[in-house]
N, C-alpha and C. Protein backbone atom coordinates (compact mmCIF):
# COMPACT_ATOMS: atom_id res chain seq x y z
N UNK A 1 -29.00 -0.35 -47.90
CA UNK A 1 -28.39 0.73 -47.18
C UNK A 1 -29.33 1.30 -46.11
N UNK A 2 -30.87 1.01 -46.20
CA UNK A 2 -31.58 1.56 -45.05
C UNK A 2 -31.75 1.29 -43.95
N UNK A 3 -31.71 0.08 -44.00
CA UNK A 3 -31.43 -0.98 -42.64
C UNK A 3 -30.18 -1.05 -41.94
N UNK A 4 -29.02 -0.14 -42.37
CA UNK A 4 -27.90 0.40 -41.46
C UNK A 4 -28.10 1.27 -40.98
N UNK A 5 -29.23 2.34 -41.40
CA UNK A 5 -28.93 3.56 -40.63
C UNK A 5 -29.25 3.73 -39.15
N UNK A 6 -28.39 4.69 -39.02
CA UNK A 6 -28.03 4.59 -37.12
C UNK A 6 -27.00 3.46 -36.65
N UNK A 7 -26.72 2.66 -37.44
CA UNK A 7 -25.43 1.46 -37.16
C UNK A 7 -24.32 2.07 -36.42
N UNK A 8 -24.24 3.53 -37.38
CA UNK A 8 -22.48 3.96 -36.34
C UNK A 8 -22.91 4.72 -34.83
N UNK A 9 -23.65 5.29 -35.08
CA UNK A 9 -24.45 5.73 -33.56
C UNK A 9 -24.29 4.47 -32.57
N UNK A 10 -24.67 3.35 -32.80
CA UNK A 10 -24.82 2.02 -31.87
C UNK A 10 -23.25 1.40 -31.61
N UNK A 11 -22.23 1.60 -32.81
CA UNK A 11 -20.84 1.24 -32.70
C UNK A 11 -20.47 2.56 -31.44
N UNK A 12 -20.51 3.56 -31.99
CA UNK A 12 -19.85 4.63 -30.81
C UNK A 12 -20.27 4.75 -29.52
N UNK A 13 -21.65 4.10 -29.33
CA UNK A 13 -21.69 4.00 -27.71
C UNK A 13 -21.34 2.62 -27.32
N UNK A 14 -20.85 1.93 -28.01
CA UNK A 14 -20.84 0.47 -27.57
C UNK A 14 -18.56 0.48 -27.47
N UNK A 15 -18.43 1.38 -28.23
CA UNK A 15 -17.18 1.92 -27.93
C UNK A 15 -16.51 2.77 -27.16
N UNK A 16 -17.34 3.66 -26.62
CA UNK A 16 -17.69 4.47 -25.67
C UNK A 16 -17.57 3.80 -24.30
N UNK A 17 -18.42 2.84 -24.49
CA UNK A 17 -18.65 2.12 -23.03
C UNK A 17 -17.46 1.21 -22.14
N UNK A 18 -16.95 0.80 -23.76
CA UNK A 18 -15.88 -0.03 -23.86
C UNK A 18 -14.84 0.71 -22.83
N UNK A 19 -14.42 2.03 -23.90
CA UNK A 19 -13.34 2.63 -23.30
C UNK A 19 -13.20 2.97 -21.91
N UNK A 20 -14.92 3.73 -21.43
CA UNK A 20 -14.62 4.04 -20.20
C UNK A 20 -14.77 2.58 -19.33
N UNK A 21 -15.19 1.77 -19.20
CA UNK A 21 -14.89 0.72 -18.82
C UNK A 21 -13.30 0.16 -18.83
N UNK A 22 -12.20 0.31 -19.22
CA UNK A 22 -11.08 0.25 -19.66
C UNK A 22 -10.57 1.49 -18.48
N UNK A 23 -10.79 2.85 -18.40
CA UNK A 23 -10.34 3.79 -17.91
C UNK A 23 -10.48 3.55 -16.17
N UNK A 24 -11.86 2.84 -16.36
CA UNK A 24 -11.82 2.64 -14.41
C UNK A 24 -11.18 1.91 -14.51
N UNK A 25 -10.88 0.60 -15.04
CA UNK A 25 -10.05 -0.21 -14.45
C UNK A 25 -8.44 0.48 -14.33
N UNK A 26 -8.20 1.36 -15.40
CA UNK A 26 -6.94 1.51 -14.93
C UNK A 26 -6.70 2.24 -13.71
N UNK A 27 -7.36 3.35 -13.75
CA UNK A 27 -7.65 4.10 -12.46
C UNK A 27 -7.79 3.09 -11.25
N UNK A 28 -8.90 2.22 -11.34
CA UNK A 28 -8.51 1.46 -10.07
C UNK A 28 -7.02 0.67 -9.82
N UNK A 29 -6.33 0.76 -10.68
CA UNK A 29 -5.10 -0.42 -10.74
C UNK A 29 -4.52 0.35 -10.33
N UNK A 30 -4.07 2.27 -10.88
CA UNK A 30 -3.08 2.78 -10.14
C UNK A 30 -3.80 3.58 -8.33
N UNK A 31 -4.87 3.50 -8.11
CA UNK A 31 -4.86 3.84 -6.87
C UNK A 31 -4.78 2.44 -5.76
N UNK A 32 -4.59 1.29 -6.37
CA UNK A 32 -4.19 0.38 -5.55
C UNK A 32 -2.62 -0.03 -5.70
N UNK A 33 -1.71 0.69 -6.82
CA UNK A 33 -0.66 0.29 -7.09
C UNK A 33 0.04 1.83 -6.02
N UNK A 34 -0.79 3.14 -5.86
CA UNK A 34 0.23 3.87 -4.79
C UNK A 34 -0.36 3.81 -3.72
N UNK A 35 -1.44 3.16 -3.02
CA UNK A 35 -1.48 2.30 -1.87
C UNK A 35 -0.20 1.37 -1.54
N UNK A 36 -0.07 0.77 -2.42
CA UNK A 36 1.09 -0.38 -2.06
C UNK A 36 2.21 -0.24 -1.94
N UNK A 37 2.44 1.18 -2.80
CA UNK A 37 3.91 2.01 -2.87
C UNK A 37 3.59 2.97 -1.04
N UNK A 38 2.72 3.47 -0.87
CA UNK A 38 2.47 4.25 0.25
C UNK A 38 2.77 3.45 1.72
N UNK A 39 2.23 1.94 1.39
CA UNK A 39 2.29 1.07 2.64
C UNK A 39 3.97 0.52 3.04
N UNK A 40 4.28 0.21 1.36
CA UNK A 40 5.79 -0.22 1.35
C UNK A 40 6.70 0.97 2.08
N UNK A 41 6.30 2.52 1.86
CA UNK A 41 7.31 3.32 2.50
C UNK A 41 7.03 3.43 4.07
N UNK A 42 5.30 3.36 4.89
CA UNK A 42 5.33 3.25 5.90
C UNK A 42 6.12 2.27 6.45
N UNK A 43 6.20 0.93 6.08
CA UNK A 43 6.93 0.00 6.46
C UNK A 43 8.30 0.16 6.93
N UNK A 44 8.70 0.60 6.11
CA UNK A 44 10.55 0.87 5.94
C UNK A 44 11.06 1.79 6.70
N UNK A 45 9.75 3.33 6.69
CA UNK A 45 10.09 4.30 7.90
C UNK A 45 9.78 3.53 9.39
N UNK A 46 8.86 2.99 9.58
CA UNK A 46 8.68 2.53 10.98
C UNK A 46 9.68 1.41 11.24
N UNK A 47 9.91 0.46 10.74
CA UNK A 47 11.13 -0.28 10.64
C UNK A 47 12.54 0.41 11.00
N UNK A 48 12.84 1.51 10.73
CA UNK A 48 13.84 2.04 10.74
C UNK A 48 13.51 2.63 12.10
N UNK A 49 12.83 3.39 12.21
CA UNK A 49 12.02 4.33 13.33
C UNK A 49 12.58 2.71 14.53
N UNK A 50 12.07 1.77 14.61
CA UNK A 50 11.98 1.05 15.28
C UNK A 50 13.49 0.06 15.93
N UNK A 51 14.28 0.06 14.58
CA UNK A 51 15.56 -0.29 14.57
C UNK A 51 16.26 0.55 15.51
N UNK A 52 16.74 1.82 15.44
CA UNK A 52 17.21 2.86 15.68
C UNK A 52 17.07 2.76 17.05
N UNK A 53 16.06 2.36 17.86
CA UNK A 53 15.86 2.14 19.48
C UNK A 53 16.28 1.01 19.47
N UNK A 54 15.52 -0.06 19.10
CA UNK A 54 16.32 -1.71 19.15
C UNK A 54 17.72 -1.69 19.72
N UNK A 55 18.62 -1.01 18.62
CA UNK A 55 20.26 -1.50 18.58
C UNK A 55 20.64 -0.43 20.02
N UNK A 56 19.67 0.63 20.03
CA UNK A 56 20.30 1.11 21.87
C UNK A 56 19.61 0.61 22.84
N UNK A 57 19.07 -0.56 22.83
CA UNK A 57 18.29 -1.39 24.09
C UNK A 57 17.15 -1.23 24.01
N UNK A 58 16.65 -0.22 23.85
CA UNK A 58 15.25 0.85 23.99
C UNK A 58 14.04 0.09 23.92
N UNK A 59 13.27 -0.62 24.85
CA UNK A 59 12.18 -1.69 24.82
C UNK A 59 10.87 -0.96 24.00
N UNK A 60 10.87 0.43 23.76
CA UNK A 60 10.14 0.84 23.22
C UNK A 60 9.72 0.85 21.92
N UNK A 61 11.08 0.13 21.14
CA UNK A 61 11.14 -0.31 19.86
C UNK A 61 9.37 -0.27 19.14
N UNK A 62 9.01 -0.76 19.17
CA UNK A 62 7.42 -1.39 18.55
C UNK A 62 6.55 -0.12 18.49
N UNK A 63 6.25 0.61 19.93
CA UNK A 63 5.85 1.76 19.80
C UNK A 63 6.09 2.93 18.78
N UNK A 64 7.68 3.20 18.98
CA UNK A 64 7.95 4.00 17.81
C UNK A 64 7.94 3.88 16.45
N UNK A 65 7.77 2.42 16.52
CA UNK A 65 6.95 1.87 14.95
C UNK A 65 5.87 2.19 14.83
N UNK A 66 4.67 1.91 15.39
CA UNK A 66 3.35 1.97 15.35
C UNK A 66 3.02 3.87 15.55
N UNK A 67 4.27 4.48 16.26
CA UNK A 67 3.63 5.99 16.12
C UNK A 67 4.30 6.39 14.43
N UNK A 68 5.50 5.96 14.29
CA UNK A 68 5.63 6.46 12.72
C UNK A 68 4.82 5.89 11.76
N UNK A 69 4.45 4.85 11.94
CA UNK A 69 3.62 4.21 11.01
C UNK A 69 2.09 5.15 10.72
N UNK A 70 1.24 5.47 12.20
CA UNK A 70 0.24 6.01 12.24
C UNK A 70 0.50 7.71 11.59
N UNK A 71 1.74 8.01 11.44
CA UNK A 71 1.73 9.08 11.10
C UNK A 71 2.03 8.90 9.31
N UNK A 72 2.24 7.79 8.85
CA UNK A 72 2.55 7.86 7.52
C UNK A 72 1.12 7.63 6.90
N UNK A 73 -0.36 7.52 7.75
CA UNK A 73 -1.48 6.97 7.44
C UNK A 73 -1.48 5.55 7.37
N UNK A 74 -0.43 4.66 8.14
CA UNK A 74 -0.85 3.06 8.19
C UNK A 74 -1.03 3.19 9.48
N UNK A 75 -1.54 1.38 9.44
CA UNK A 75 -1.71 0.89 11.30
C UNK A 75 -0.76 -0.19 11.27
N UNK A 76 0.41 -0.29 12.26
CA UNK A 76 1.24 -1.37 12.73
C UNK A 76 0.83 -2.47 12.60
N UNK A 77 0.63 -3.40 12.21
CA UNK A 77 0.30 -4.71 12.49
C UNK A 77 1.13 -5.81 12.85
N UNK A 78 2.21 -5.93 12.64
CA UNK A 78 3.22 -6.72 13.49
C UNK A 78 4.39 -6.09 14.01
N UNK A 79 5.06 -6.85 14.50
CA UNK A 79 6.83 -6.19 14.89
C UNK A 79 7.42 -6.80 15.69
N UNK A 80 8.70 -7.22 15.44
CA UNK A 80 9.56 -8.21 16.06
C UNK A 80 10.39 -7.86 16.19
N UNK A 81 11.15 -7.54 17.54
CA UNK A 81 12.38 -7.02 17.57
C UNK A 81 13.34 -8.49 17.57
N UNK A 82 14.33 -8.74 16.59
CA UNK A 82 15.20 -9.97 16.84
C UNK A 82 16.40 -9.39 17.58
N UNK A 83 17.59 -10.52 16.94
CA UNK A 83 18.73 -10.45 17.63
C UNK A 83 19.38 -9.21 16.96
N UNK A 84 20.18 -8.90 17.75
CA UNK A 84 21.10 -7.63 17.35
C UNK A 84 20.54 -6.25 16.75
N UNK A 85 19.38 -6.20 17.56
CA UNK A 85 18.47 -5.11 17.12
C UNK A 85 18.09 -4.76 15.49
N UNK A 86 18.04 -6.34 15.11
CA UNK A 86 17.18 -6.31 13.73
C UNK A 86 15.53 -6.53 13.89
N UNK A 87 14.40 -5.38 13.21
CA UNK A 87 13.46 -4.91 13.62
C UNK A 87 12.40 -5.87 12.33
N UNK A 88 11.37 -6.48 12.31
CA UNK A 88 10.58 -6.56 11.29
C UNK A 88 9.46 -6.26 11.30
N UNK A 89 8.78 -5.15 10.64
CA UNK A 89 7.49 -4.88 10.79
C UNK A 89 6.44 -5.07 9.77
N UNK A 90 5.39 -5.43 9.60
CA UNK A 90 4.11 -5.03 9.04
C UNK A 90 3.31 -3.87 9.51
N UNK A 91 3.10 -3.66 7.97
CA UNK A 91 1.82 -2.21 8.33
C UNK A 91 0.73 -2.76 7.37
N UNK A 92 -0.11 -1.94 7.19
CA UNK A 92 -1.68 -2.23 6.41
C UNK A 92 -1.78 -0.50 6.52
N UNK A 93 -2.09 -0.55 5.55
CA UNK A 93 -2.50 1.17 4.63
C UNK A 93 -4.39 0.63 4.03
N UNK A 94 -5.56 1.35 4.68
CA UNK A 94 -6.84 1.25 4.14
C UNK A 94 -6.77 2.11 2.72
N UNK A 95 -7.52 1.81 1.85
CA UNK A 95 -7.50 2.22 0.74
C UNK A 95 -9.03 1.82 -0.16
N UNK A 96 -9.46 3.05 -0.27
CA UNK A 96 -10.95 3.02 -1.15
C UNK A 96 -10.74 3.02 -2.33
N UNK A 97 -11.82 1.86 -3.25
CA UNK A 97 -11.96 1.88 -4.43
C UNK A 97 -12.98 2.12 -5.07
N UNK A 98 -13.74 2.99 -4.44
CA UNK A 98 -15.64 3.11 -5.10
C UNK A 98 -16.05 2.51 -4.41
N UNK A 99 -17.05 2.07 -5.63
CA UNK A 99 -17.93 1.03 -5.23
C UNK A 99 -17.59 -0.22 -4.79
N UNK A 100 -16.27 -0.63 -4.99
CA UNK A 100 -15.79 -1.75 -4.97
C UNK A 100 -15.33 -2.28 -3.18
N UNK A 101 -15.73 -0.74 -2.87
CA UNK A 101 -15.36 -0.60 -1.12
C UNK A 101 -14.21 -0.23 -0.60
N UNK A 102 -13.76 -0.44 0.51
CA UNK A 102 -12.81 -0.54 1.01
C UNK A 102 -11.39 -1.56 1.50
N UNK A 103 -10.51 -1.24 0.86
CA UNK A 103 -9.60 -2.94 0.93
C UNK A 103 -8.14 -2.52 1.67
N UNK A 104 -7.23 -3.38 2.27
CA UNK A 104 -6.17 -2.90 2.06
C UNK A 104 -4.73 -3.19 1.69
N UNK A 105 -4.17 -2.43 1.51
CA UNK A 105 -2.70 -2.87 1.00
C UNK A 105 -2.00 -2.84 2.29
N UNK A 106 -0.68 -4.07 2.05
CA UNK A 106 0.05 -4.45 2.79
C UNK A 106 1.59 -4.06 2.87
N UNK A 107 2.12 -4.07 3.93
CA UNK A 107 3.09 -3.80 3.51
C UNK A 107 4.58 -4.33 4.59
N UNK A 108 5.62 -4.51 4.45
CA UNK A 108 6.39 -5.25 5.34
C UNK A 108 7.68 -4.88 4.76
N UNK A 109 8.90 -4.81 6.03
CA UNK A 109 10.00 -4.18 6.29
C UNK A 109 11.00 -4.96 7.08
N UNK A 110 11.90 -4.85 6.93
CA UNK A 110 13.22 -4.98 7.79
C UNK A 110 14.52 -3.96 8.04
N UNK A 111 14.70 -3.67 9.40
CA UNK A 111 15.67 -2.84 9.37
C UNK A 111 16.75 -3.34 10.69
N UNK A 112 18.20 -2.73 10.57
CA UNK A 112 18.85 -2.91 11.48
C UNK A 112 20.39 -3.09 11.22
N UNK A 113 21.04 -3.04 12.12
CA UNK A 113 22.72 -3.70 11.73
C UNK A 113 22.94 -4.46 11.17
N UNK A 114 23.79 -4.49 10.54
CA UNK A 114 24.48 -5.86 9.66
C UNK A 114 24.81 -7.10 10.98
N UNK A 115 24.73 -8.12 10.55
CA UNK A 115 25.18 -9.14 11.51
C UNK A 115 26.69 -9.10 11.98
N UNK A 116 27.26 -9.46 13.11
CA UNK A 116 28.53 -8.75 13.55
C UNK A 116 29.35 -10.16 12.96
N UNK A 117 30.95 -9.49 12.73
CA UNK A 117 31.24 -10.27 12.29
C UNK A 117 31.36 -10.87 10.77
């Protein structure tokens, strides 16, 4: 019995370590999981933002993506105005994880009229 003592002292920090090790990771999983939810809604607003000029001619389409986008905290990264003023955009939302740096989430949209017909 003497040669255990202090044994549970060595289990509880080795459980300890465990757990919080366990806790960042989750923490990092959900601040990269509402990054991705954050980028997915810039997407869809600037998409729409962008549609909305499309289907009235409005060559400015892309712009008014890239200003709603910059205002949801993303940066535009693509945009295609197609036929019948259907709009597709990419955004990118930056997002810090510690130490682990800086990364980012993606995010991509489509908006516009139904096809005629």
């Amino acid at each position: 019995m003497r040669n255990e003592r202090g044994s549970a002292t060595v289990w509880v920090l080795a459980l300890s370590a465990v757990l919080a090790l366990l806790a960042t990771a989750a923490v990092l999983v959900g601040i990269a999981a509402v990054a991705r939810h954050r980028a997915a809604g810039a997407a869809d607003l600037a998409a729409l933002a962008a549609a909305g000029r499309a289907v009235l001619g409005n060559p400015a389409a892309c712009p008014a993506a890239a200003e709603v986008a910059a205002a949801n905290g993303a940066e535009l990264t693509g945009c295609r105005v197609g036929e019948h003023g259907v709009v597709e955009v990419a955004v990118a939302v930056p997002v810090r994880l510690g130490r682990l740096g800086v990364h980012t989430a993606h995010g991509r949209a489509r908006a516009g009229p139904g096809a005629p017909g």
